[in-house]
Protein backbone atom coordinates (compact mmCIF):
# COMPACT_ATOMS: atom_id res chain seq x y z
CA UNK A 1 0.00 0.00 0.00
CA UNK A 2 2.57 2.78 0.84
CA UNK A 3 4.85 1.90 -2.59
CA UNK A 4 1.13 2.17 -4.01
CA UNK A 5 0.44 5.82 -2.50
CA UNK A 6 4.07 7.02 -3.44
CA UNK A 7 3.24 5.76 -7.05
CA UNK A 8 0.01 8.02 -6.71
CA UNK A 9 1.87 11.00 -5.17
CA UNK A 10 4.92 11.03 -7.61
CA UNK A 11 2.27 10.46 -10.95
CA UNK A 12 0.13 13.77 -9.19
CA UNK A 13 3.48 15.73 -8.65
CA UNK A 14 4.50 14.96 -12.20
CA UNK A 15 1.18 15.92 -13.47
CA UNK A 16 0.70 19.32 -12.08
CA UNK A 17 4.18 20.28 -13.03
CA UNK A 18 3.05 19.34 -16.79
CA UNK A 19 -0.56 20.98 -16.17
CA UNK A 20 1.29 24.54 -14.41
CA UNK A 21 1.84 27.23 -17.09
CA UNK A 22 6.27 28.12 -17.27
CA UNK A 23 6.68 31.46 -15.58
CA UNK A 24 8.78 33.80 -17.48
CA UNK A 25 12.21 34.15 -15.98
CA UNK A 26 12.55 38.17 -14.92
CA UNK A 27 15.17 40.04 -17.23
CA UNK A 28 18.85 40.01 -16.37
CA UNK A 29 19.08 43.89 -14.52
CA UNK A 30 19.92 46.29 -17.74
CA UNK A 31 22.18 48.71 -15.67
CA UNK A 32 24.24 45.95 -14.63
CA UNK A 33 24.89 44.31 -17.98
CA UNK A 34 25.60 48.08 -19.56
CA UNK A 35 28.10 48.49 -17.32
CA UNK A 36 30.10 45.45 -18.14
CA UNK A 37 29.93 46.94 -21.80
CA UNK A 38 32.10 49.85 -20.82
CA UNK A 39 35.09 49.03 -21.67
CA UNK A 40 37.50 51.53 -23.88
CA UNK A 41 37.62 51.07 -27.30
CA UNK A 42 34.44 48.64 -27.27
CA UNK A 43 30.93 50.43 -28.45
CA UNK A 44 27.24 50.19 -29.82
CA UNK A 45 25.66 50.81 -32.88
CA UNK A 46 22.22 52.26 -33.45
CA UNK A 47 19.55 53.09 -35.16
CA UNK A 48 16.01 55.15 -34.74
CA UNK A 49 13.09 56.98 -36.37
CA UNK A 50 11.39 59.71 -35.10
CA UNK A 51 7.58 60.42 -36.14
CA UNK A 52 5.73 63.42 -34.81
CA UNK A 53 1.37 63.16 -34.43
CA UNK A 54 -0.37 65.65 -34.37
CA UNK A 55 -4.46 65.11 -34.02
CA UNK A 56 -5.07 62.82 -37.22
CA UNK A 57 -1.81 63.57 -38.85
CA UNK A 58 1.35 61.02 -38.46
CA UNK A 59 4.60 61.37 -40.14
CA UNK A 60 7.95 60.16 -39.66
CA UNK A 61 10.37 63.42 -39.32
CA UNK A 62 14.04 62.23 -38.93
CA UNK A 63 15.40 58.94 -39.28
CA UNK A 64 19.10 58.19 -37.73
CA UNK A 65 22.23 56.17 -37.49
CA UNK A 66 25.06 56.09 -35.11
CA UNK A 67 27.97 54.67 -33.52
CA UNK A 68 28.67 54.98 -29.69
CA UNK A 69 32.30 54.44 -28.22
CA UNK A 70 33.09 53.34 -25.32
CA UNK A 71 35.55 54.21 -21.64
CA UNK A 72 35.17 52.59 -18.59
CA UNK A 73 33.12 55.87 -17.48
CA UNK A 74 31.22 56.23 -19.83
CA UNK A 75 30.32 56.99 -23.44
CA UNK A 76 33.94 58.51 -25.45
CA UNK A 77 33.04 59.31 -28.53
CA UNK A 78 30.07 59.35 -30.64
CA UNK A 79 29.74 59.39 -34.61
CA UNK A 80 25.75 60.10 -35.56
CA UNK A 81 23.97 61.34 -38.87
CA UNK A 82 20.72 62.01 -39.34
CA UNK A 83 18.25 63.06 -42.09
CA UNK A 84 15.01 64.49 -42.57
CA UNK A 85 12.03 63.29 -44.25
CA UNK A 86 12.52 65.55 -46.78
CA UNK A 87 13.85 65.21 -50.14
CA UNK A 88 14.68 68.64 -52.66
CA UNK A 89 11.84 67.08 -54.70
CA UNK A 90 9.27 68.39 -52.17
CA UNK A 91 10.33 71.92 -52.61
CA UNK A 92 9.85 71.97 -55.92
CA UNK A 93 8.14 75.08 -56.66
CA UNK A 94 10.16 77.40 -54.45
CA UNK A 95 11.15 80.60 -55.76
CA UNK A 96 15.05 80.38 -54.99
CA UNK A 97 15.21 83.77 -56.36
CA UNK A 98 12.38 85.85 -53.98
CA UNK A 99 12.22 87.60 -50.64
CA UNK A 100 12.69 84.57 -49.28
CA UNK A 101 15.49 82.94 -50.98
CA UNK A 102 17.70 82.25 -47.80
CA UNK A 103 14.76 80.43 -46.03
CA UNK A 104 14.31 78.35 -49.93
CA UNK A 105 18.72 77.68 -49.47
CA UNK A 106 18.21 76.75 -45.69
CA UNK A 107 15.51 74.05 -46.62
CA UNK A 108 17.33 72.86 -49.14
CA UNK A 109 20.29 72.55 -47.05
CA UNK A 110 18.39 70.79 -44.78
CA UNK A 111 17.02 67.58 -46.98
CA UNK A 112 20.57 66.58 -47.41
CA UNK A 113 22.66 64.68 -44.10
CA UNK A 114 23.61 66.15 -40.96
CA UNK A 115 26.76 64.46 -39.63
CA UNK A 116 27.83 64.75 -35.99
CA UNK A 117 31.29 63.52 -34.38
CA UNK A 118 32.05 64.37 -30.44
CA UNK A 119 35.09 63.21 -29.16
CA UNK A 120 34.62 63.84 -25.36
CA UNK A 121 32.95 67.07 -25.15
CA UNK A 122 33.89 68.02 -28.60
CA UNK A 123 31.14 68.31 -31.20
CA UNK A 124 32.67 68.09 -35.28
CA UNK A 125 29.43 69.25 -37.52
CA UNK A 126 29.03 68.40 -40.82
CA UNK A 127 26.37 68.72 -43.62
CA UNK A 128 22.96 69.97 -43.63
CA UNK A 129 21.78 73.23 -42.52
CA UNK A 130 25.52 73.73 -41.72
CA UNK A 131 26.88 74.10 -45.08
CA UNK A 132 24.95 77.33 -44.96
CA UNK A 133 26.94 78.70 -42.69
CA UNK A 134 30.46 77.42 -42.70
CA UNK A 135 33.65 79.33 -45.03
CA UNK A 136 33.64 77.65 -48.29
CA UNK A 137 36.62 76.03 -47.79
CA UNK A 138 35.29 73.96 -44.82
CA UNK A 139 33.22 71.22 -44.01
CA UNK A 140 32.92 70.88 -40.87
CA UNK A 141 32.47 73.31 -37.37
CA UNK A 142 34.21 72.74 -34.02
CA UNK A 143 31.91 73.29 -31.17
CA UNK A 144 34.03 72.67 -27.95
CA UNK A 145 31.02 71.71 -25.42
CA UNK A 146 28.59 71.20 -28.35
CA UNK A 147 25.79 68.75 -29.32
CA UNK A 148 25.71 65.04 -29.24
CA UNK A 149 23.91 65.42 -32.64
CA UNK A 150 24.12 68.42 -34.45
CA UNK A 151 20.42 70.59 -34.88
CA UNK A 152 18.38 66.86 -35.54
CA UNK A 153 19.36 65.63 -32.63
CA UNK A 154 16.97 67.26 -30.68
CA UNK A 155 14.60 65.73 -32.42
CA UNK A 156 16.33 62.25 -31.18
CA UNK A 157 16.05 60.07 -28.70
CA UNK A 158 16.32 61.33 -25.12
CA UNK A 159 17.06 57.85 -23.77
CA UNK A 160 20.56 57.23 -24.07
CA UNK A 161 20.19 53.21 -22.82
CA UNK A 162 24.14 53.26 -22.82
CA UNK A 163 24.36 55.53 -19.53
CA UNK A 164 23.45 52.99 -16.33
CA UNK A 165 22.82 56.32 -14.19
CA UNK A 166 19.91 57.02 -17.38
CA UNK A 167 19.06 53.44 -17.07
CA UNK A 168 19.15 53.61 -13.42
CA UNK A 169 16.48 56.61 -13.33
CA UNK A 170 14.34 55.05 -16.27
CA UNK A 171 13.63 51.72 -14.00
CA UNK A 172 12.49 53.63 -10.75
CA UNK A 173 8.99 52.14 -10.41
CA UNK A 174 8.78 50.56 -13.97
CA UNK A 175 6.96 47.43 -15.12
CA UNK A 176 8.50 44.25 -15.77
CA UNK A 177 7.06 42.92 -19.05
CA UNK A 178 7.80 39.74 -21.01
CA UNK A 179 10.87 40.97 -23.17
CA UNK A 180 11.75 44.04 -20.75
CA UNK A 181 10.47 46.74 -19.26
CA UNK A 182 8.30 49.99 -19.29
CA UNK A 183 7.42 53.07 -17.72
CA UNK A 184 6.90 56.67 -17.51
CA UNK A 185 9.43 59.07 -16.20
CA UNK A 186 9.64 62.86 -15.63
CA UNK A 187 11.84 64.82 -17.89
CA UNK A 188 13.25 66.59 -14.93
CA UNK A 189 14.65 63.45 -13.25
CA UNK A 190 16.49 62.88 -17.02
CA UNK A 191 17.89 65.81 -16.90
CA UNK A 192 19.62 65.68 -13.82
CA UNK A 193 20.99 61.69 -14.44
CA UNK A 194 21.48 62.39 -18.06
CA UNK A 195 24.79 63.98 -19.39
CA UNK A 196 23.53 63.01 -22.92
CA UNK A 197 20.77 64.52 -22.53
CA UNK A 198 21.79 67.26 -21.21
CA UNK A 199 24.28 67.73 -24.35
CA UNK A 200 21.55 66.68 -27.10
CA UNK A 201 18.68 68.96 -26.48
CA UNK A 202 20.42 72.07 -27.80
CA UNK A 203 18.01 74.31 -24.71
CA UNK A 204 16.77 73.24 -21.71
CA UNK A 205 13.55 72.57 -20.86
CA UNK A 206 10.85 74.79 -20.19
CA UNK A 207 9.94 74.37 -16.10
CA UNK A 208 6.71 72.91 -17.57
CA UNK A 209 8.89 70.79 -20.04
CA UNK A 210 10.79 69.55 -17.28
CA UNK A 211 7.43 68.70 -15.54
CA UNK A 212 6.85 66.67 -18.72
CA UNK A 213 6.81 63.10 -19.00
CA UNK A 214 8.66 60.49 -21.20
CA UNK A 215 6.29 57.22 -21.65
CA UNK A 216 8.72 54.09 -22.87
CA UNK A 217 9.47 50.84 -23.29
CA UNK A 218 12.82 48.72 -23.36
CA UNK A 219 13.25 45.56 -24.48
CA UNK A 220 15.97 43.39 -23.39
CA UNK A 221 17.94 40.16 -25.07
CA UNK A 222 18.58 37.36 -23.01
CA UNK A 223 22.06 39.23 -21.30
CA UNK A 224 20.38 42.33 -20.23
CA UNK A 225 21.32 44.33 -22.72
CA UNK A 226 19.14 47.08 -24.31
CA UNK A 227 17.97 45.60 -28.13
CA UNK A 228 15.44 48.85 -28.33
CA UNK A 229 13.26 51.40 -26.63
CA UNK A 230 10.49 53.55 -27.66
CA UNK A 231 10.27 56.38 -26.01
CA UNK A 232 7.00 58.84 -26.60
CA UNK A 233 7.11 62.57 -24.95
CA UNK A 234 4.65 66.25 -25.57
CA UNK A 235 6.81 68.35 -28.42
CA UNK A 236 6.45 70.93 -26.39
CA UNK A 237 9.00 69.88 -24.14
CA UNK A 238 11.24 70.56 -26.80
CA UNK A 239 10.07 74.62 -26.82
CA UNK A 240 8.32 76.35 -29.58
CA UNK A 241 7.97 73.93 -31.82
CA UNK A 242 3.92 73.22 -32.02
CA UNK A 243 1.46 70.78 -30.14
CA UNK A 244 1.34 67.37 -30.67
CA UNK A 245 4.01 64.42 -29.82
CA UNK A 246 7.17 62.99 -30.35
CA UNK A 247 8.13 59.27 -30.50
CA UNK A 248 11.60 57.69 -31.01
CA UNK A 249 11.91 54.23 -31.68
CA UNK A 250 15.77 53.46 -31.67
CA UNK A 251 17.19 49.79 -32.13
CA UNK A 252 20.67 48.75 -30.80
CA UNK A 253 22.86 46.38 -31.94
CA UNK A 254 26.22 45.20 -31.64
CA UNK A 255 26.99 45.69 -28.04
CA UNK A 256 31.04 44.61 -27.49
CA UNK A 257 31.93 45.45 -30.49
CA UNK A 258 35.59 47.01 -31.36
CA UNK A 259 34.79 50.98 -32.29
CA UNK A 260 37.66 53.32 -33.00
CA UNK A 261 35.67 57.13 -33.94
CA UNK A 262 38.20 59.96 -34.79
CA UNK A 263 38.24 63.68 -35.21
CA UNK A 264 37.76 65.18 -38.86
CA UNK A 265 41.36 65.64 -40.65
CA UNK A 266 42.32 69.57 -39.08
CA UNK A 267 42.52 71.39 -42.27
CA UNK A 268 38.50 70.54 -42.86
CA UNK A 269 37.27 72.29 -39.89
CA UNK A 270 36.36 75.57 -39.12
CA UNK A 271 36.30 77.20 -35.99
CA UNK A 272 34.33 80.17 -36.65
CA UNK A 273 30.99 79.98 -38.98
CA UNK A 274 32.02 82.18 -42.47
CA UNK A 275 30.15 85.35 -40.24
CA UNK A 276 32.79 85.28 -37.83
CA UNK A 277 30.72 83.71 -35.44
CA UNK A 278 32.00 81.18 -33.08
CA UNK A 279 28.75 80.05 -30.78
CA UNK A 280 26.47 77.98 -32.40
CA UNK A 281 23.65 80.05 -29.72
CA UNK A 282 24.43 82.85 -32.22
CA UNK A 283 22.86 80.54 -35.16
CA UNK A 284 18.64 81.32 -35.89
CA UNK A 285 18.21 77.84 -35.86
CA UNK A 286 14.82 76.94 -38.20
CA UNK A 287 13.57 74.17 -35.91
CA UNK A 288 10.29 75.40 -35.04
CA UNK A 289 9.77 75.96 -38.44
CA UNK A 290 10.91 72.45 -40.23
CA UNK A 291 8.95 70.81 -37.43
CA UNK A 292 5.96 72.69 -38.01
């Protein structure tokens, strides 16, 4: 009888094991397997869209690509370019010749690349709206404490998932899901715990910007690591640049990987824009306008 009742026992263990639904394993912790990626001369690549709603209307705006670099701190160096959704064909029409013929150069300007390279704090410009304003015998503008992505990166994302202390701030109170995590977090917490940040949005937020919040998800591979996050926040925390909302959906992708990004060759780079200008604050930058 008792060999009998163990039979019965082990045969009911075995069957509500088989019967009980797997429960998903909880992600590896993010910050944790980002740090373990800093090492110098190792990086991340990247890519991201960003589409702006407004009421009915929906349109992606910029799309980007970029390369992080690595030091045990922190992010090095950074090589990014964006573009618009805009294309010289849509300004067909344009009278290059009018009153308005700088705005008609600017926008044209503006449908080609905007190229970005920081090396520490050191922002190398290239393309763009910026070929409006550099000497003709230059391609590229040396900001010393300038953006991490030129005038369309403030359009990018403001989740930099290779900072833990960003990472750190983002899962405060988030939800585990399935594949990662999401969220909502003030702007104004960002700010503080984000040096990228901090460097990408070319002004900072309006006190009611920083009051804002950022609504995102993350999604994790097996090791932790950050594969993408969408990240979804009111354009006006960005200033005057109309109603509606922004959304960012940027993908990572080789994390570890060697990365080696290095200044522009000296002789390309100016220092000054070709109005004797040195501060790119000085610059009437159209961004209320091509956001519009």
């Amino acid at each position: 009888m008792k060999r009998i009742l163990t039979g019965v026992a082990l045969a009911t263990t075995a069957a509500l094991v088989t019967a009980t639904p797997a429960l998903a394993a909880a992600p590896k912790d993010p910050v944790v397997a980002v740090k373990k990626q800093l090492v110098a001369g190792k990086g991340v690549k990247f890519s991201e869209r960003t589409t702006i709603s407004e009421g009915s209307l929906r349109q992606v705006f910029l799309r980007r690509t970029g390369t992080l670099q690595f030091k045990k701190s922190g992010i090095a160096a950074s090589d990014i370019t964006g573009k618009l959704n805009l294309n010289a064909s849509d300004l067909e029409g344009l009278d290059e010749n009018g009153d308005n013929a700088d705005e008609v150069a600017t926008l044209k300007a503006m449908t080609q690349p905007e190229r970005t390279i920081r090396i520490g704090t050191t922002s190398y410009i290239s393309g763009g709206f910026w070929t409006t304003v550099l000497p003709e015998d230059k391609t590229w503008f040396k900001a010393p404490n300038g953006p991490t992505g030129g005038m369309f990166g403030t359009f990018s994302q403001p989740l930099n998932l290779a900072e833990p202390a960003t990472l750190k701030t983002l899962l405060k109170g988030a939800k585990t899901t399935g594949s990662g995590y999401s969220g909502k977090t003030v702007i104004g917490d960002l700010w503080k715990a984000s040096p990228w940040l901090r460097a990408t949005w070319l002004t900072k937020p309006s006190a009611k910007g920083l009051k804002a919040a950022i609504s995102w998800r993350i999604t994790v591979n097996k090791a932790g690591l950050p594969t993408r996050v969408v990240a979804t926040f009111p354009a006006s925390a960005l200033g005057d640049v109309g109603g509606g909302s922004v959304s960012v959906d940027t993908s990572y992708t080789g994390w570890g990987s060697a990365v080696s990004i290095k200044a522009p060759p000296a002789e390309e780079v100016a220092t000054t824009f070709k109005d004797g200008e040195d501060d790119i604050e000085s610059l009437d930058l159209p961004l209320g306008s091509i956001a519009g």
